[in-house]
Protein backbone atom coordinates (compact mmCIF):
# COMPACT_ATOMS: atom_id res chain seq x y z
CA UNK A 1 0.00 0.00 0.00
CA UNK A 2 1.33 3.39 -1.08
CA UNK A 3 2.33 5.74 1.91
CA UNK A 4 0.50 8.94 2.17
CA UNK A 5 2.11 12.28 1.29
CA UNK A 6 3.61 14.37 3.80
CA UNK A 7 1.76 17.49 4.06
CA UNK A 8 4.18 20.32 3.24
CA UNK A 9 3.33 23.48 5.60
CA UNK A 10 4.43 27.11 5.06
CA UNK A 11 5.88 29.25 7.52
CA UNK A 12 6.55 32.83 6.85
CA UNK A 13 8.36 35.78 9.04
CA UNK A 14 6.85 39.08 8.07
CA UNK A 15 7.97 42.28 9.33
CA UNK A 16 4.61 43.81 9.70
CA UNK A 17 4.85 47.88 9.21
CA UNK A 18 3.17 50.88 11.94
CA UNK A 19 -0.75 51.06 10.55
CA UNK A 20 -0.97 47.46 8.93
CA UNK A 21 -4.06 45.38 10.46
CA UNK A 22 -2.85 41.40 11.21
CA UNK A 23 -6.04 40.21 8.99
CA UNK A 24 -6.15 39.86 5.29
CA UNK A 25 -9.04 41.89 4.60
CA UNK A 26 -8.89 45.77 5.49
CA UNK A 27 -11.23 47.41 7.58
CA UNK A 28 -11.88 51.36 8.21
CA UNK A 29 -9.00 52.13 5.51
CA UNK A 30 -6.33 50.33 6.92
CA UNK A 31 -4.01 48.22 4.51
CA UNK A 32 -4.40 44.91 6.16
CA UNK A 33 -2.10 41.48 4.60
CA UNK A 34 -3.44 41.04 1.34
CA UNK A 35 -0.92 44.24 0.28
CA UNK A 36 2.32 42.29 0.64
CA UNK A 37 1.87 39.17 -1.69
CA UNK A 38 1.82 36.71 0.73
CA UNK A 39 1.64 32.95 -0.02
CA UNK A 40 -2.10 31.88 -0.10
CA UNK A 41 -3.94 30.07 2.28
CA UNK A 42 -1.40 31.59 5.88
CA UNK A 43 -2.57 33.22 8.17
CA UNK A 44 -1.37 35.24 11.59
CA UNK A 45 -0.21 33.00 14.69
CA UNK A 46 -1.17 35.15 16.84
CA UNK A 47 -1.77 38.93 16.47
CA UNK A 48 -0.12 42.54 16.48
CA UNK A 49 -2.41 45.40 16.71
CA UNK A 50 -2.39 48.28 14.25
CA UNK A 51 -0.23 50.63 15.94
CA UNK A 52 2.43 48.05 16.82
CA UNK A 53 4.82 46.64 14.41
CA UNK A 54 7.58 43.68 14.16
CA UNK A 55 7.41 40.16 13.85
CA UNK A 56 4.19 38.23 12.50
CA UNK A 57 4.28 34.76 11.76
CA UNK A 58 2.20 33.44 9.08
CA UNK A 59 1.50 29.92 8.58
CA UNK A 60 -1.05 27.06 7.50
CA UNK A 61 -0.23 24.81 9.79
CA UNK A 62 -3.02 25.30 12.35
CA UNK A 63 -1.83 22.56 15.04
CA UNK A 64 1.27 24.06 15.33
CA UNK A 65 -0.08 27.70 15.49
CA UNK A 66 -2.18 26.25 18.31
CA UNK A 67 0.61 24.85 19.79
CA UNK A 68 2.34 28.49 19.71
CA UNK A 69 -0.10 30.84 20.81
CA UNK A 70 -1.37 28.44 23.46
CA UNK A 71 -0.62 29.95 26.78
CA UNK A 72 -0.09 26.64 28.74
CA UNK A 73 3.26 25.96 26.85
CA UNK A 74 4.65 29.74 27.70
CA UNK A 75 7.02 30.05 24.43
CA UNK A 76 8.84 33.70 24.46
CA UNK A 77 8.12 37.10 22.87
CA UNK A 78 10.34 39.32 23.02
CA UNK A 79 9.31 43.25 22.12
CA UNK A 80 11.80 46.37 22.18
CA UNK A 81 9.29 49.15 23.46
CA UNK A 82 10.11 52.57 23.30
CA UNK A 83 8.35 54.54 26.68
CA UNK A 84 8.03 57.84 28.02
CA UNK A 85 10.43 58.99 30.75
CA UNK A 86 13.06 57.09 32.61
CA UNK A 87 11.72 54.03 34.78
CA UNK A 88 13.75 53.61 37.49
CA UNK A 89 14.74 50.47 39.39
CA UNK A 90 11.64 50.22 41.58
CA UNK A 91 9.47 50.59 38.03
CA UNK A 92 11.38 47.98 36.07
CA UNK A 93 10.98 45.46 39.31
CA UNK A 94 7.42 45.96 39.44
CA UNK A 95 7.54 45.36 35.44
CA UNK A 96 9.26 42.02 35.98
CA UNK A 97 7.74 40.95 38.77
CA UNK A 98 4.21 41.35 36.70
CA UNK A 99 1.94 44.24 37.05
CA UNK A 100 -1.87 44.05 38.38
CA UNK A 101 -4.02 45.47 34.95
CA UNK A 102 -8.24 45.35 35.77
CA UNK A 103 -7.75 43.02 38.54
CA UNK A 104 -5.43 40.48 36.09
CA UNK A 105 -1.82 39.77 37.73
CA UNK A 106 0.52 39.38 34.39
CA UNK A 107 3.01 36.68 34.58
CA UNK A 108 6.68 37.27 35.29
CA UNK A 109 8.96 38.57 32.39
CA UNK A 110 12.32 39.21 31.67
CA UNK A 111 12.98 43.21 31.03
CA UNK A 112 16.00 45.07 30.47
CA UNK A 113 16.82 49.04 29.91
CA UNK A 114 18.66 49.69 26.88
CA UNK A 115 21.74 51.84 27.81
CA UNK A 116 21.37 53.37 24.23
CA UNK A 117 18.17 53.30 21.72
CA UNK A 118 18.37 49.90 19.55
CA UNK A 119 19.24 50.58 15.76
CA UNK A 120 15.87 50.40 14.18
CA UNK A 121 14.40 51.63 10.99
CA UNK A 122 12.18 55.33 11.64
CA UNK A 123 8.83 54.69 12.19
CA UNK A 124 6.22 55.95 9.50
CA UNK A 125 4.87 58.48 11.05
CA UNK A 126 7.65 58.80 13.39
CA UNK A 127 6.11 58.96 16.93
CA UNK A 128 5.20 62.62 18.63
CA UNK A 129 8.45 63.83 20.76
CA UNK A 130 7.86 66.33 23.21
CA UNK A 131 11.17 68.07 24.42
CA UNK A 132 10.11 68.31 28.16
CA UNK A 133 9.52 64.20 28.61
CA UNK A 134 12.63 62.35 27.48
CA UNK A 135 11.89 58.76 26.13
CA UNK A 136 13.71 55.49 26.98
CA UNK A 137 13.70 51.85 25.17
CA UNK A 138 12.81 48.50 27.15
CA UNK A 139 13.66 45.01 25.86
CA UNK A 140 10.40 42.96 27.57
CA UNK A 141 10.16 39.14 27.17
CA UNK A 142 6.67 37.89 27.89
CA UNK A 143 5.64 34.42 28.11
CA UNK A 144 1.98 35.12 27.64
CA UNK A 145 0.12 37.30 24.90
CA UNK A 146 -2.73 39.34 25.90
CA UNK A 147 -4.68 41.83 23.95
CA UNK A 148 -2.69 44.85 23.94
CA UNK A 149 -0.90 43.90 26.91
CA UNK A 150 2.91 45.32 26.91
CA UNK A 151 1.23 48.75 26.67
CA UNK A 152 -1.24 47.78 29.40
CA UNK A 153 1.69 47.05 31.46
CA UNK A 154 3.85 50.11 30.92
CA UNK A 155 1.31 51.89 31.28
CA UNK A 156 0.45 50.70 34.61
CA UNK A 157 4.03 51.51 35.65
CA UNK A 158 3.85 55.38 34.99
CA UNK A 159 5.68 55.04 31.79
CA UNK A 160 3.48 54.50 28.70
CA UNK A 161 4.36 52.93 25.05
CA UNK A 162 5.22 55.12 22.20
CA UNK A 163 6.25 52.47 19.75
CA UNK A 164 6.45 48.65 20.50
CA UNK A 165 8.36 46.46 18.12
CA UNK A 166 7.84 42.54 18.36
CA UNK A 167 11.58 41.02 18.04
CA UNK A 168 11.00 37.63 18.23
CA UNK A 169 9.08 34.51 18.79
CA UNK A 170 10.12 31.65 20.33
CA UNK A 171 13.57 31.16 18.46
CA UNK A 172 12.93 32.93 15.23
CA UNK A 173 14.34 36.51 15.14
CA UNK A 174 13.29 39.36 12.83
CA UNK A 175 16.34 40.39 12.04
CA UNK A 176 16.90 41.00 8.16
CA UNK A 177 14.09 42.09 7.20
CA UNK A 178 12.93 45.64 6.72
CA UNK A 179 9.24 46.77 7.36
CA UNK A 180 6.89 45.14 4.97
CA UNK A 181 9.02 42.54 3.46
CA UNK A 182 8.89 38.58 4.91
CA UNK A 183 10.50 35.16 3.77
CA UNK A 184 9.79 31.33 4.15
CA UNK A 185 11.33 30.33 7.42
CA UNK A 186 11.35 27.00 8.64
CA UNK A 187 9.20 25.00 11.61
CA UNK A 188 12.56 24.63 13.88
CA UNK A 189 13.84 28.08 12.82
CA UNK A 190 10.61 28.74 15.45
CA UNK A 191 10.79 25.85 17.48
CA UNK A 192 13.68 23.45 18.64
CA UNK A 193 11.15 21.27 20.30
């Protein structure tokens, strides 16, 4: 009896640009997916809103993307998140140590204060600076993905988001790729396990 073919999956990084919704079909006049030529048939593992930008994986393999955005196996996300202001040492504890948002303790997370601003491509618009309020850049690592939740927790630390990049997932870094291009990656480029 012949064996059955393996099913061949796609997965795609995608560098998804400032104003771009993480759905194929645009709503209220934002470009949405179906303006960078992806493969057919992908879709999002997972979601970045709007106003956010970075890493998006696409792919058509819907156990694994189960398997990835399922909090019970806590794979990584890492973010670089521009804030306003300075947090200071009792601010970035309370940061890793998992902030209370509407009654919701966030899980623990790795966070670090960039000594200098990471070399990133200008944002399109660039974000509002105000002279008086100096702005600082956080490297967060979450192992959980709530809706809209890295600005929920700056913000509940006195120091809120002015641009949030997505860096990474799991093992696959966005590195290489400029805002609005992507490229086939492979399942353990992602995943080792």
């Amino acid at each position: 009896m012949p064996s059955k073919p393996v099913r061949q999956y796609s997965y795609i990084s995608f560098n998804k640009p400032f104003g771009v919704l993480s759905q194929f079909t645009s709503e209220g006049g934002h470009p949405a997916l179906d303006s960078f030529d992806l493969p057919k048939n992908v879709y999002a593992a997972g979601r970045l809103d709007r106003d956010s930008e970075g890493l998006l994986l696409l792919s058509d393999d819907g156990t694994f993307i189960n398997k990835l955005i399922n909090p019970k196996f806590s794979h990584p996300r890492t973010y670089w998140v521009q804030v306003e202001g300075i947090p200071d040492r009792s601010a970035l504890e309370k940061l890793r140590n998992g902030p209370v948002i509407k009654g919701y303790k966030t899980k623990k997370c790795k966070v670090a204060l960039f000594a200098d601003p990471p070399s990133v491509e200008e944002r399109i618009p660039p974000i509002r600076y105000r002279k008086s309020i100096p702005t600082s850049w956080l490297e967060l690592t979450l192992t959980e993905g709530k809706n809209r939740q890295v600005r929920k927790m700056t913000a509940a630390i006195g120091h809120p988001t002015l641009r949030l990049l997505r860096v990474s997932i799991g093992e696959l870094k966005l590195e290489g790729l400029a805002p609005g291009e992507w490229r086939k990656v492979a399942k353990g480029d992602i995943l080792h396990k």
